[in-house]
PDB file of N, CA and C in Angstrom:
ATOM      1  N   UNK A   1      -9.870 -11.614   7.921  1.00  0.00           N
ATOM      2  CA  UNK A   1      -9.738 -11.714   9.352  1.00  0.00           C
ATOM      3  C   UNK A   1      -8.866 -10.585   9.901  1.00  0.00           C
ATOM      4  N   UNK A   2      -7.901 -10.410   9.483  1.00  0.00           N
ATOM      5  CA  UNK A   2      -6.539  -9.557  10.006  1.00  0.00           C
ATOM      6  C   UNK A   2      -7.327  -7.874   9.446  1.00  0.00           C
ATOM      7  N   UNK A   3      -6.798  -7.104   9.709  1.00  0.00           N
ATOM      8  CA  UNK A   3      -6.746  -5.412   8.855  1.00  0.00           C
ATOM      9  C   UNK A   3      -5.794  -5.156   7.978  1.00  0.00           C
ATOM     10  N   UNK A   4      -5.937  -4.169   7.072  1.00  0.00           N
ATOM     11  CA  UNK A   4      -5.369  -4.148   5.516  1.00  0.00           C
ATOM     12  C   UNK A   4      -3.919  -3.367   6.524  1.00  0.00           C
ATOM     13  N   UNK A   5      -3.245  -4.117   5.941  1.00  0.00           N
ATOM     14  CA  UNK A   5      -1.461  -3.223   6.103  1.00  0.00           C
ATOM     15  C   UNK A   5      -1.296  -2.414   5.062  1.00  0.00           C
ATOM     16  N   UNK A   6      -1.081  -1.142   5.948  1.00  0.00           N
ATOM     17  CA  UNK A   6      -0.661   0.465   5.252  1.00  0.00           C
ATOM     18  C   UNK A   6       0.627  -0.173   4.155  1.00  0.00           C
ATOM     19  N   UNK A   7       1.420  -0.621   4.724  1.00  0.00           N
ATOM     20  CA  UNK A   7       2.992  -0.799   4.033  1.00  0.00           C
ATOM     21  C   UNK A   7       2.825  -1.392   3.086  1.00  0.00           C
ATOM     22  N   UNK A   8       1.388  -2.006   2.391  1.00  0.00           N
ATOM     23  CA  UNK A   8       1.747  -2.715   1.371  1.00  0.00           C
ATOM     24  C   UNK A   8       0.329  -2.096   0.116  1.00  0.00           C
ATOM     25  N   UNK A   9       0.125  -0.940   0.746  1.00  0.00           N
ATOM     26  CA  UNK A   9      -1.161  -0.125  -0.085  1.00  0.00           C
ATOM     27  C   UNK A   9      -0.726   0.320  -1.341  1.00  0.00           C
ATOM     28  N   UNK A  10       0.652   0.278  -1.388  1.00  0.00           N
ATOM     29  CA  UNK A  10       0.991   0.752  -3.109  1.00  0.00           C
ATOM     30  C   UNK A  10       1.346  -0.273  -3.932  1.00  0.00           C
ATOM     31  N   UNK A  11       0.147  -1.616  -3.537  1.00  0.00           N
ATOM     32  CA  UNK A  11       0.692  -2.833  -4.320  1.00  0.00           C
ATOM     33  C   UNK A  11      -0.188  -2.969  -4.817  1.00  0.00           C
ATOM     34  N   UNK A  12      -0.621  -3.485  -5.659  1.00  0.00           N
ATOM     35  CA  UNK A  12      -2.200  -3.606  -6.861  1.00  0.00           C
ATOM     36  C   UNK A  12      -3.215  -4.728  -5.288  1.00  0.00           C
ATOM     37  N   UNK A  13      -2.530  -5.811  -5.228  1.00  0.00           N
ATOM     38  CA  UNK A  13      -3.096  -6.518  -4.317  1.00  0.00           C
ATOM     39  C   UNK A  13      -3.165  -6.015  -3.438  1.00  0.00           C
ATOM     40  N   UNK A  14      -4.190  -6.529  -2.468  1.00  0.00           N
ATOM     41  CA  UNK A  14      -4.694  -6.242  -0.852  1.00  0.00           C
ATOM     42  C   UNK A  14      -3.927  -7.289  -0.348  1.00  0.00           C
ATOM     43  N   UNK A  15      -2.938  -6.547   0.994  1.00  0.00           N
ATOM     44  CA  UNK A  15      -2.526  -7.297   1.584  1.00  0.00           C
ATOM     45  C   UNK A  15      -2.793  -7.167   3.257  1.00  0.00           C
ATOM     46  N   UNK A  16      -2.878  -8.141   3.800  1.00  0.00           N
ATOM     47  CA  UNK A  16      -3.319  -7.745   5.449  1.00  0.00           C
ATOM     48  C   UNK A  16      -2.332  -8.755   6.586  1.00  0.00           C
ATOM     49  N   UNK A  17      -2.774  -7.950   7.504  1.00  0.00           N
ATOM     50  CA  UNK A  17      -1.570  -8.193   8.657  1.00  0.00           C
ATOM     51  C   UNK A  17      -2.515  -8.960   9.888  1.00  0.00           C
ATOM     52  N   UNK A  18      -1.588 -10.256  10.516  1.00  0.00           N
ATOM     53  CA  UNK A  18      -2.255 -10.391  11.759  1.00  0.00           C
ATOM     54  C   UNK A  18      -0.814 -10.228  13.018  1.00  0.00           C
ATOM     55  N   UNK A  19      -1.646  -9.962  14.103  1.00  0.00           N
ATOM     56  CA  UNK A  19      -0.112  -9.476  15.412  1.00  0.00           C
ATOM     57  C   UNK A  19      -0.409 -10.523  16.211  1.00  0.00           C
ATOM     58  N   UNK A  20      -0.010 -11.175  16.147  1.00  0.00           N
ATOM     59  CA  UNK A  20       0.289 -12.682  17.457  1.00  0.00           C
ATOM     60  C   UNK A  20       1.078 -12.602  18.359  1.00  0.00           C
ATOM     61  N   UNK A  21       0.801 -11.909  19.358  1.00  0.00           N
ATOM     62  CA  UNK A  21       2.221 -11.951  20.364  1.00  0.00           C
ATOM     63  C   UNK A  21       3.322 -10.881  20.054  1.00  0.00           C
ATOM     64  N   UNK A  22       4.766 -11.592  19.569  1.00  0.00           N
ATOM     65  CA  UNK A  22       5.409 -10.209  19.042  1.00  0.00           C
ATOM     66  C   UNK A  22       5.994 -10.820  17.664  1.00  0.00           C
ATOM     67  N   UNK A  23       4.409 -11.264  16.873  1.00  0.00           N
ATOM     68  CA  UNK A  23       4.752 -11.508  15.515  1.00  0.00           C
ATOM     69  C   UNK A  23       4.108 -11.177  14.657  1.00  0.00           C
ATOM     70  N   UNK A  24       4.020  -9.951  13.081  1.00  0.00           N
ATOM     71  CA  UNK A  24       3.599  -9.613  12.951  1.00  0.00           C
ATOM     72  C   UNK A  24       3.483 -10.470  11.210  1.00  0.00           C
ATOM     73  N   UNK A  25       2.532 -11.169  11.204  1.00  0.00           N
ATOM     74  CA  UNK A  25       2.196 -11.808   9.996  1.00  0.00           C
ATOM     75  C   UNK A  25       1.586 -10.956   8.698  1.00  0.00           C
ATOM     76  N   UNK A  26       2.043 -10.772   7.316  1.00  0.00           N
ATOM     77  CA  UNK A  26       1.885 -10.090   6.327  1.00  0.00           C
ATOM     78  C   UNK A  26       0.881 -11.182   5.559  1.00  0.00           C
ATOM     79  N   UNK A  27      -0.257 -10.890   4.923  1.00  0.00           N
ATOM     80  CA  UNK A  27      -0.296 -11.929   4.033  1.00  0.00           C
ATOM     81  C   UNK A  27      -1.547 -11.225   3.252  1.00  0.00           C
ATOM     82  N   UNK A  28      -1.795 -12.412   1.822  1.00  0.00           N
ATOM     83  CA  UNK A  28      -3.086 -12.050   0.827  1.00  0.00           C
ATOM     84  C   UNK A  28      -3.618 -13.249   0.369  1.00  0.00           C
ATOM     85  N   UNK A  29      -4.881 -13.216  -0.124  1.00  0.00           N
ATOM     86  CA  UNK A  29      -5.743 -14.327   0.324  1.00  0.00           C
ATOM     87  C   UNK A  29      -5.668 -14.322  -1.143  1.00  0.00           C
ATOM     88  N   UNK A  30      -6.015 -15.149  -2.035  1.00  0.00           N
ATOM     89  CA  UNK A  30      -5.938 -16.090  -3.367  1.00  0.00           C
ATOM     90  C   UNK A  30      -7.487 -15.140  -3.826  1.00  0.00           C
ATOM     91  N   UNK A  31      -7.404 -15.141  -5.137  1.00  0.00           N
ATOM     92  CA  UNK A  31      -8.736 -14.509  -5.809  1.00  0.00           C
ATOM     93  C   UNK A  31      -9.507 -15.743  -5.637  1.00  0.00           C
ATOM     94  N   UNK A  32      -8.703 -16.968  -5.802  1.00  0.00           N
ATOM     95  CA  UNK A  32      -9.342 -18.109  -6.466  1.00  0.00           C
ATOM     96  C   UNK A  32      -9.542 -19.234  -4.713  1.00  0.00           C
ATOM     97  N   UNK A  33     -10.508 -18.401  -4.103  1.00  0.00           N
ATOM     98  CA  UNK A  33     -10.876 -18.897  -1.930  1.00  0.00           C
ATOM     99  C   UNK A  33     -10.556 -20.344  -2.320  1.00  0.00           C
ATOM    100  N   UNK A  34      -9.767 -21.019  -1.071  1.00  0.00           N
ATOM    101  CA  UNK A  34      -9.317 -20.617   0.058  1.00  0.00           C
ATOM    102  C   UNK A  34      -8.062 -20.817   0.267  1.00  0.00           C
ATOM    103  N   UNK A  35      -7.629 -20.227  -0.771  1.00  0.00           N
ATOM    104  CA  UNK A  35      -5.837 -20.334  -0.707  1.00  0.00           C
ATOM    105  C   UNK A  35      -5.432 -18.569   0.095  1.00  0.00           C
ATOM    106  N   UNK A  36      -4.251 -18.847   1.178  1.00  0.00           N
ATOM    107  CA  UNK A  36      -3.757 -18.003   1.383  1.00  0.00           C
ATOM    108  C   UNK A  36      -2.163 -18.069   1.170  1.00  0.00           C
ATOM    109  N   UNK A  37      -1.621 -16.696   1.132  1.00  0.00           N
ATOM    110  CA  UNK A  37      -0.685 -16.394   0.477  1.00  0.00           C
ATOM    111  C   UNK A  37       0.007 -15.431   1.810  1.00  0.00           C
ATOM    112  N   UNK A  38       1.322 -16.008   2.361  1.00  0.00           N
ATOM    113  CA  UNK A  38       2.096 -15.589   3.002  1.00  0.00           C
ATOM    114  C   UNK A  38       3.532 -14.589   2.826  1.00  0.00           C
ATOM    115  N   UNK A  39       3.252 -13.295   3.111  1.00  0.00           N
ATOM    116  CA  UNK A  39       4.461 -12.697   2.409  1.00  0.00           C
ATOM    117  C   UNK A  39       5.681 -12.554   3.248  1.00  0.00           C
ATOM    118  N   UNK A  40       5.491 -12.366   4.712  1.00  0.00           N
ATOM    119  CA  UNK A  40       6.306 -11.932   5.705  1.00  0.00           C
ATOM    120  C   UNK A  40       5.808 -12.197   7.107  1.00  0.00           C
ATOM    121  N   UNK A  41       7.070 -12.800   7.808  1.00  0.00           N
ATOM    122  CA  UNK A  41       6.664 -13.178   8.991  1.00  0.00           C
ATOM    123  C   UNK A  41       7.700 -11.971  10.001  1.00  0.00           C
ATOM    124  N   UNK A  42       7.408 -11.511  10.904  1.00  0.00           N
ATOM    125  CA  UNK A  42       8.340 -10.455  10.971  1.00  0.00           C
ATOM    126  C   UNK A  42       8.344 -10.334  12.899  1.00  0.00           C
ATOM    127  N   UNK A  43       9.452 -10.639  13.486  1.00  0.00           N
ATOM    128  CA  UNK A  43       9.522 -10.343  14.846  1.00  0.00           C
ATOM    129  C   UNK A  43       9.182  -8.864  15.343  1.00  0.00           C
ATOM    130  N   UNK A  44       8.505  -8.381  15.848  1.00  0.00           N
ATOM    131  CA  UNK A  44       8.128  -6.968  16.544  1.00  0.00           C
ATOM    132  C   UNK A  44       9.151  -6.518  17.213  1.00  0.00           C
ATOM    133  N   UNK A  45      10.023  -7.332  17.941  1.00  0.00           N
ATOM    134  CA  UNK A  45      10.922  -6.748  19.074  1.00  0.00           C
ATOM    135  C   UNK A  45      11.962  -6.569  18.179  1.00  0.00           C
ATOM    136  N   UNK A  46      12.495  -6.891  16.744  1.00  0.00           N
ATOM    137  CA  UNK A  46      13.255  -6.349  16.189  1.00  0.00           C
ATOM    138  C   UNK A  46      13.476  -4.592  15.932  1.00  0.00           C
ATOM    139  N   UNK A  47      14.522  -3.786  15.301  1.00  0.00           N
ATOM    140  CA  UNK A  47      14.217  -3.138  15.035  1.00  0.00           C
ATOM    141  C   UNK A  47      13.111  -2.670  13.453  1.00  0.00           C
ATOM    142  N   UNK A  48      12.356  -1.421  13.988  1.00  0.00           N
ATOM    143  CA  UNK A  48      11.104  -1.884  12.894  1.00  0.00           C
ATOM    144  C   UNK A  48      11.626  -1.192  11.219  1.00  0.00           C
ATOM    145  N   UNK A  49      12.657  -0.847  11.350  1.00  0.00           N
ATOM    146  CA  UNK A  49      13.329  -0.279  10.078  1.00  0.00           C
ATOM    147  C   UNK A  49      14.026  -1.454   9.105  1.00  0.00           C
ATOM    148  N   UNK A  50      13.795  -2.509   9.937  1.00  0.00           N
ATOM    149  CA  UNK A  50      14.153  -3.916   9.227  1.00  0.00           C
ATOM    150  C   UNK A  50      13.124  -4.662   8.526  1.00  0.00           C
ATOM    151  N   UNK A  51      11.935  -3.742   9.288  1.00  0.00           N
ATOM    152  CA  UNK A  51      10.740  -4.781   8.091  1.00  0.00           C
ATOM    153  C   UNK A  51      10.351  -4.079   7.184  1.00  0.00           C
ATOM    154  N   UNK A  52      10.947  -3.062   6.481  1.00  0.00           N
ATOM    155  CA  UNK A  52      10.248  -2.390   5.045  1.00  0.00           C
ATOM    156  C   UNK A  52      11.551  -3.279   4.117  1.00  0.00           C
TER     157      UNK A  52
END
């Protein structure tokens, strides 16, 4: 559903991002459907040097 997040392309897994408002959800979906896997929930209006 979401698009693949750049920030997490040097990880073996695919991980993807959804933006809700000013929240930017990290996550990867289970090999084994329909489990999803939540890595980071992350406020936007923060500063963005806080979410690496």
């Amino acid at each position: 559903m979401g698009a693949i997040d750049e920030e997490f392309k040097h990880l073996k897994r695919e991980y993807k991002k959804l933006i809700v408002r000013n929240i930017k959800i990290t996550y990867r979906l289970s090999s084994s459907y329909p489990i999803v896997y939540i890595n980071r929930v992350f406020d936007t209006r923060q500063d963005p040097l806080k979410n690496k």
